[in-house]
C-alpha atoms as a PDB file:
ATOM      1  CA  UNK A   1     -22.896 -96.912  -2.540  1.00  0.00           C
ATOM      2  CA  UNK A   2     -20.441 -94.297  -1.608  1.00  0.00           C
ATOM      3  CA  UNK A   3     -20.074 -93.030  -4.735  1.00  0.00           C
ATOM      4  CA  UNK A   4     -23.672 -91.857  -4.764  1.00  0.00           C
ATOM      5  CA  UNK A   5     -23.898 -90.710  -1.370  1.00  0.00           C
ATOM      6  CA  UNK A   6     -20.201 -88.613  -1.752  1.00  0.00           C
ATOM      7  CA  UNK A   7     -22.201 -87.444  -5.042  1.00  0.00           C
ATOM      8  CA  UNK A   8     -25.386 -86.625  -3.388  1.00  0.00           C
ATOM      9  CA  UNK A   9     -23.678 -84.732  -0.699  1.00  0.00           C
ATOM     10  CA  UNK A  10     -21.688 -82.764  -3.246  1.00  0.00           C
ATOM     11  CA  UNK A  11     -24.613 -81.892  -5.169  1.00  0.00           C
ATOM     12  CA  UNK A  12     -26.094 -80.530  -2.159  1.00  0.00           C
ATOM     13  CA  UNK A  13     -23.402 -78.420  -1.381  1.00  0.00           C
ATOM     14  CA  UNK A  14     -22.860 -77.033  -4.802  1.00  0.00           C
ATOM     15  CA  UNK A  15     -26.857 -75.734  -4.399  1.00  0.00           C
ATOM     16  CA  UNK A  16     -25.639 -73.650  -1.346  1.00  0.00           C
ATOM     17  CA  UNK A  17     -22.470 -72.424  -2.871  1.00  0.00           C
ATOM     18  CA  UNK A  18     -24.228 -68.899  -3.026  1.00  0.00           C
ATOM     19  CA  UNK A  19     -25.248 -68.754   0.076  1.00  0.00           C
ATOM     20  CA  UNK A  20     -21.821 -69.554   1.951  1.00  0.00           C
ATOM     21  CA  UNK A  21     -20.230 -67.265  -0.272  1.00  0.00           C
ATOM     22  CA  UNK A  22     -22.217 -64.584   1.399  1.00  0.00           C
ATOM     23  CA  UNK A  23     -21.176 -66.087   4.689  1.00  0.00           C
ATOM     24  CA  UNK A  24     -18.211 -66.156   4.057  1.00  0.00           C
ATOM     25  CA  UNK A  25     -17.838 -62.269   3.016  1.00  0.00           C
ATOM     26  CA  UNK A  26     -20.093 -61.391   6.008  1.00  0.00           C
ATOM     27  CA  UNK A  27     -17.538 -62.759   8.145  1.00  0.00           C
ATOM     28  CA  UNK A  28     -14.465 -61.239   6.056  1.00  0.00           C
ATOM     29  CA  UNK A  29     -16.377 -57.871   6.488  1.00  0.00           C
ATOM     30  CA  UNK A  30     -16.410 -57.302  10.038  1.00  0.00           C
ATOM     31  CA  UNK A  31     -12.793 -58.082  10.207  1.00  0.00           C
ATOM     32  CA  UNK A  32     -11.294 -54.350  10.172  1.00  0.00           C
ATOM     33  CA  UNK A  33      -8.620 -53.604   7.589  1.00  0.00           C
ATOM     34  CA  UNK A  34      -6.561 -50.760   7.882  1.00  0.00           C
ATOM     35  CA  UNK A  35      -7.242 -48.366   5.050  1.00  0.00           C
ATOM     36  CA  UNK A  36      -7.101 -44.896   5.007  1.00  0.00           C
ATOM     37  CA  UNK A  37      -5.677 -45.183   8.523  1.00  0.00           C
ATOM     38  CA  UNK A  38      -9.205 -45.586   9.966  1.00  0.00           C
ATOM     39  CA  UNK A  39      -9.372 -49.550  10.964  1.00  0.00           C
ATOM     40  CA  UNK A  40     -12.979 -49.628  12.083  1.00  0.00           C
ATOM     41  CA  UNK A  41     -14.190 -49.148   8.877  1.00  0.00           C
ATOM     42  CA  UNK A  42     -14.290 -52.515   5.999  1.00  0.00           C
ATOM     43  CA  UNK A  43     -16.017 -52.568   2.830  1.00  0.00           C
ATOM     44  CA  UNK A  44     -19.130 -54.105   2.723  1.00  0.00           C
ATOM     45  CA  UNK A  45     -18.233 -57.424   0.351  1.00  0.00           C
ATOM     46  CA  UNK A  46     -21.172 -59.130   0.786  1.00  0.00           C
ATOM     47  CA  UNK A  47     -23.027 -56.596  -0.549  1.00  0.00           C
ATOM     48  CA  UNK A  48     -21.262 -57.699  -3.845  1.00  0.00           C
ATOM     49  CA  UNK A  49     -22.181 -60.747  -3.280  1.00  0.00           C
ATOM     50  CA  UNK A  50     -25.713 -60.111  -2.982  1.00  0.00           C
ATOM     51  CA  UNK A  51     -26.184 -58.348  -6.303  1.00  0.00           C
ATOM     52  CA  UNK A  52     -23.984 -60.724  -7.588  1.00  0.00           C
ATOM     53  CA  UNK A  53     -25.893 -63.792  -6.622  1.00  0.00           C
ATOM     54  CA  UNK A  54     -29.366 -62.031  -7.309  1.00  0.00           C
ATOM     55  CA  UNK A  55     -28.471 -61.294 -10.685  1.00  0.00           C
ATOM     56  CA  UNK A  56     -27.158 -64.905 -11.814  1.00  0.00           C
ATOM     57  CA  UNK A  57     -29.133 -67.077  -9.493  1.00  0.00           C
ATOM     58  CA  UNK A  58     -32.563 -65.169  -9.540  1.00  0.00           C
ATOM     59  CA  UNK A  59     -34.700 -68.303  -9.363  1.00  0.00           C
ATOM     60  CA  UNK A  60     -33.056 -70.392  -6.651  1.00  0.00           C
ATOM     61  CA  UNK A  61     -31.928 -67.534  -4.284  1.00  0.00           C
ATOM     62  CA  UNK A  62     -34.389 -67.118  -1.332  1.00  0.00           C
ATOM     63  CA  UNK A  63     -35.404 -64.034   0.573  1.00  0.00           C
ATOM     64  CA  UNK A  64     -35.726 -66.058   3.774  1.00  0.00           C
ATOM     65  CA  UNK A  65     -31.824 -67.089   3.189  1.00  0.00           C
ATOM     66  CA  UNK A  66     -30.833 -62.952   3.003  1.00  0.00           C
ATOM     67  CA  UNK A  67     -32.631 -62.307   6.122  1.00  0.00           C
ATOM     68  CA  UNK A  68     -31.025 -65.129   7.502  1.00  0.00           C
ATOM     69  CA  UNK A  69     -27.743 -63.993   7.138  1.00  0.00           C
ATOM     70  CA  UNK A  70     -28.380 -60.778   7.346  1.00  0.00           C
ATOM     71  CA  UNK A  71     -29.252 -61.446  10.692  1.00  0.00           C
ATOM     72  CA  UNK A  72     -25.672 -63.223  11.490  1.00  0.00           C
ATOM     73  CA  UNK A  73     -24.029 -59.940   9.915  1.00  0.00           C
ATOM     74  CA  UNK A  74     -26.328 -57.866  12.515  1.00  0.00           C
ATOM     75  CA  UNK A  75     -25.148 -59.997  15.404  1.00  0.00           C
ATOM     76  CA  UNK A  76     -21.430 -60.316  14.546  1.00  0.00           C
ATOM     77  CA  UNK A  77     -20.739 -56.633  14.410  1.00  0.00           C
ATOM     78  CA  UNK A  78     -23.631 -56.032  16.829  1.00  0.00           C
ATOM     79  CA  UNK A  79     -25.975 -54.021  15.151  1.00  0.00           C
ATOM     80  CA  UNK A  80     -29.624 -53.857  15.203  1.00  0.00           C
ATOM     81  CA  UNK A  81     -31.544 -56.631  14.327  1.00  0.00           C
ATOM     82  CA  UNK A  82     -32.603 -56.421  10.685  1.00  0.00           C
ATOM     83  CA  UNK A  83     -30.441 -53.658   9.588  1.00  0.00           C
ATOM     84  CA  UNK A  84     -28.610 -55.391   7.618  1.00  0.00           C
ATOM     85  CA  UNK A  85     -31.582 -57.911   6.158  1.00  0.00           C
ATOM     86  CA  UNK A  86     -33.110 -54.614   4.951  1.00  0.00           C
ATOM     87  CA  UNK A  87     -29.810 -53.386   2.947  1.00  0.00           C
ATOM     88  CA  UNK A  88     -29.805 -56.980   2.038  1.00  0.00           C
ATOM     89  CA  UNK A  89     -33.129 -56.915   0.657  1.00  0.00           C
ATOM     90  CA  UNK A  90     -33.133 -53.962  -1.233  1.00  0.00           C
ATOM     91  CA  UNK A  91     -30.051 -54.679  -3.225  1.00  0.00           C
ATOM     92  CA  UNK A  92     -32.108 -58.064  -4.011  1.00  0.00           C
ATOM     93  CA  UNK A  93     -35.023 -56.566  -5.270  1.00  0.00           C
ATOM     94  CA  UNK A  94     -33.636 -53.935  -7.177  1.00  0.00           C
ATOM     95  CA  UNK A  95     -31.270 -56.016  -9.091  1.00  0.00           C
ATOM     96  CA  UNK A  96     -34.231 -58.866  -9.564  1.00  0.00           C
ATOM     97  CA  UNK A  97     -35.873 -55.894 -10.946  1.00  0.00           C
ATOM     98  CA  UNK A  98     -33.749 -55.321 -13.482  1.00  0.00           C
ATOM     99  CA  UNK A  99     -31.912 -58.550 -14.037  1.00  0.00           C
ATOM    100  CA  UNK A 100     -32.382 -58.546 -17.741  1.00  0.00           C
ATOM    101  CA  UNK A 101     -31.372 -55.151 -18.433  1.00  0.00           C
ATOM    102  CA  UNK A 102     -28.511 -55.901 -16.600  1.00  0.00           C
ATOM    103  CA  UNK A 103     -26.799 -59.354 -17.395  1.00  0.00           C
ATOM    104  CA  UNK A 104     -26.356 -58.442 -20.767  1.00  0.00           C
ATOM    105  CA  UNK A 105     -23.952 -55.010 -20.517  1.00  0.00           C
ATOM    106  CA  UNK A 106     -20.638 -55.295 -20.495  1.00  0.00           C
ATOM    107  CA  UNK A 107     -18.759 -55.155 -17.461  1.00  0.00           C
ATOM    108  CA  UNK A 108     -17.976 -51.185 -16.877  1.00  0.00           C
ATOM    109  CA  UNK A 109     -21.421 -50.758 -17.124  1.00  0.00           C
ATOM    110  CA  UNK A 110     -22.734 -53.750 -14.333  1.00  0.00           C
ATOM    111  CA  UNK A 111     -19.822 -52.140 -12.172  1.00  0.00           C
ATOM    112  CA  UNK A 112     -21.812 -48.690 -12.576  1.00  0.00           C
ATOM    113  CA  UNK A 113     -25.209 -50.289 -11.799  1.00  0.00           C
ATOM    114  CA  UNK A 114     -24.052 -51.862  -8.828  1.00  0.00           C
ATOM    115  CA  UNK A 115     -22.599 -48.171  -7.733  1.00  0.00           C
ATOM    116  CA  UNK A 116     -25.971 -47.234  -8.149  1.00  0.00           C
ATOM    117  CA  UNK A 117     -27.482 -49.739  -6.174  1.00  0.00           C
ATOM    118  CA  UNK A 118     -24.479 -49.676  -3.443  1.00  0.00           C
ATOM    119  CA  UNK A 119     -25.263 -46.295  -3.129  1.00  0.00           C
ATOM    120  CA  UNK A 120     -28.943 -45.854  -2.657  1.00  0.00           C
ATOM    121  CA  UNK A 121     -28.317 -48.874  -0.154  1.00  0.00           C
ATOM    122  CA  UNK A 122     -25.497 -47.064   1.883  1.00  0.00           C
ATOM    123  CA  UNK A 123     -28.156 -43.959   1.743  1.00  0.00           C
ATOM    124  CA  UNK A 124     -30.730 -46.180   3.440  1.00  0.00           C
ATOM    125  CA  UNK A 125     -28.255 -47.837   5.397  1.00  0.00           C
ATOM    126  CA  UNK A 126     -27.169 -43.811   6.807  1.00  0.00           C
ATOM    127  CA  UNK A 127     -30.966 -42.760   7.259  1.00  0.00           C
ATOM    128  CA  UNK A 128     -31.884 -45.588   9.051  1.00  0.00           C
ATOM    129  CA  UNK A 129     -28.697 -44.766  11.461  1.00  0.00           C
ATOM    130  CA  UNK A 130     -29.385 -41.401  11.818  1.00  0.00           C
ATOM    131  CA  UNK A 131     -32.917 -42.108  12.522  1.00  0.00           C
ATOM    132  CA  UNK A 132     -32.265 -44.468  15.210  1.00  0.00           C
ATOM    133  CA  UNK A 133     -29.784 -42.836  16.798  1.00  0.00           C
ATOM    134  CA  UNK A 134     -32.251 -39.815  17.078  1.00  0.00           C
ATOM    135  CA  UNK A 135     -29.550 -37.261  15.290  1.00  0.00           C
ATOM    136  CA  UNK A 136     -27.455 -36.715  12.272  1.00  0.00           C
ATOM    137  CA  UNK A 137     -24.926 -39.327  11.158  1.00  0.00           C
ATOM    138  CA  UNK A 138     -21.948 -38.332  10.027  1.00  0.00           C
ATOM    139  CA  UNK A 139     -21.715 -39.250   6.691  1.00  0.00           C
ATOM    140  CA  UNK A 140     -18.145 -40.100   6.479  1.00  0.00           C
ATOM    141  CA  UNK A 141     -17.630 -43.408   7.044  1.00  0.00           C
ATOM    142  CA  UNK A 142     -20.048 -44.392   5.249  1.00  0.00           C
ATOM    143  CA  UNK A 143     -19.129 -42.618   2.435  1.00  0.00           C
ATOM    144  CA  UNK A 144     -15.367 -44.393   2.917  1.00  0.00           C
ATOM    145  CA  UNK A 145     -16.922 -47.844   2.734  1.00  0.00           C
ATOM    146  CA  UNK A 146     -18.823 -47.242   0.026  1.00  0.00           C
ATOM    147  CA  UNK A 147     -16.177 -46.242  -1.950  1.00  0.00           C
ATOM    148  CA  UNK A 148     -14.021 -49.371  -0.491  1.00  0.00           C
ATOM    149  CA  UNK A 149     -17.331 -51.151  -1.331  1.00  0.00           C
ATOM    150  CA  UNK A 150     -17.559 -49.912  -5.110  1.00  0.00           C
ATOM    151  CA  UNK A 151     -13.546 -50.756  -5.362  1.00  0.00           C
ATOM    152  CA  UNK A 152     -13.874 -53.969  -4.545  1.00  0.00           C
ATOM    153  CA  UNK A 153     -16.505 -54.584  -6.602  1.00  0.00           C
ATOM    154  CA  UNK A 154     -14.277 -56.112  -9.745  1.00  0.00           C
ATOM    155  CA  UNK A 155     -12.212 -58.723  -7.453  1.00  0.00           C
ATOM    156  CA  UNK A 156     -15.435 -59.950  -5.977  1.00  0.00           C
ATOM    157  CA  UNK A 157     -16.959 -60.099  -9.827  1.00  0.00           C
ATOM    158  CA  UNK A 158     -14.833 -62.055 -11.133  1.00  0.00           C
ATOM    159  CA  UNK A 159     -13.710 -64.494  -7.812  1.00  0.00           C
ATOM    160  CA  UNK A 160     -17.819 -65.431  -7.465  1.00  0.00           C
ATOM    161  CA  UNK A 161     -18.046 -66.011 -11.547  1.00  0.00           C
ATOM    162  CA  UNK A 162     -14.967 -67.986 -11.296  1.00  0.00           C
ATOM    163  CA  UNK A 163     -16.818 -69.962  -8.573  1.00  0.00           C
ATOM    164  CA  UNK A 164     -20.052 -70.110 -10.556  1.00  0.00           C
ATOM    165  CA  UNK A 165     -17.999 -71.896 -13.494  1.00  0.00           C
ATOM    166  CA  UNK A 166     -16.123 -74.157 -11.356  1.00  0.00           C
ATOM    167  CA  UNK A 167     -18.747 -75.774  -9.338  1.00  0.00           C
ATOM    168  CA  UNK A 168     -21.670 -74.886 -12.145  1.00  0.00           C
ATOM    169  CA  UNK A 169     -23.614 -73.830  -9.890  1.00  0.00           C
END
């Protein structure tokens, strides 16, 4: 009887590897590192995460779960609610979008798409701050995270694919 119950319980868990991944780099990311001698700003891992997951778990990857943690990224490094979900969301849909032309490049090139992506989402992610602030942004910072962002791209990569083989998820 415990057998099935321990195996139940670690089936379960493998089905929301994905999602405390993301948790997991949401709460990595607001810890500061010291780079560039600027410690406020940390790259954005769970972006990686995001496109990762939406690219190799397409069908059992829920919108309601990236709102839901984007939310908990909002809160823990107290920014307005659903700023995050929306960065969250558009990396999700973009990469759903073009999940077969994708999965089937070779690396260098996945790495490029996901600039892309990181990109256009870190150019949302400054218009929506400069639009609720009511003047420009500098563009900065967020031009240093997404480059920290972009660079950490190929550790993240290969650390969630070594996950996905592991537990088969």
């Amino acid at each position: 009887m415990r057998v099935v119950v321990s195996q139940r319980l670690f089936e379960s868990f493998k089905k929301i590897i994905p999602e405390l991944s993301i948790l997991f780099l949401v709460i990595l990311s607001v810890q500061p590192q010291n780079i560039f001698g600027n410690s406020v700003i940390s790259p954005f891992l769970c972006l990686s995460a995001v496109f990762y997951w939406s690219l190799h778990r397409q069908g059992r990857f829920y919108v309601v779960t990236l709102i839901i943690l984007g939310v908990i990224s909002d809160i823990l490094i107290g920014a307005s609610l659903g700023f995050t979900p929306i960065l969250f969301l558009i990396v999700f849909a973009i990469s759903s979008w073009q999940k077969k032309n994708v999965l089937l490049k070779p690396f260098h090139l996945i790495w490029g798409i996901f600039s892309l992506v990181s990109g256009l989402t870190f150019l949302v992610a400054w218009a929506i701050t400069s639009f609720v602030s009511l003047q420009y942004a500098g563009s900065g910072p967020f031009a240093i995270q997404y480059i920290m962002t972009v660079i950490s791209f190929p550790i993240l990569d290969w650390l969630l694919s070594h996950i996905q083989r592991t537990a088969a998820v």
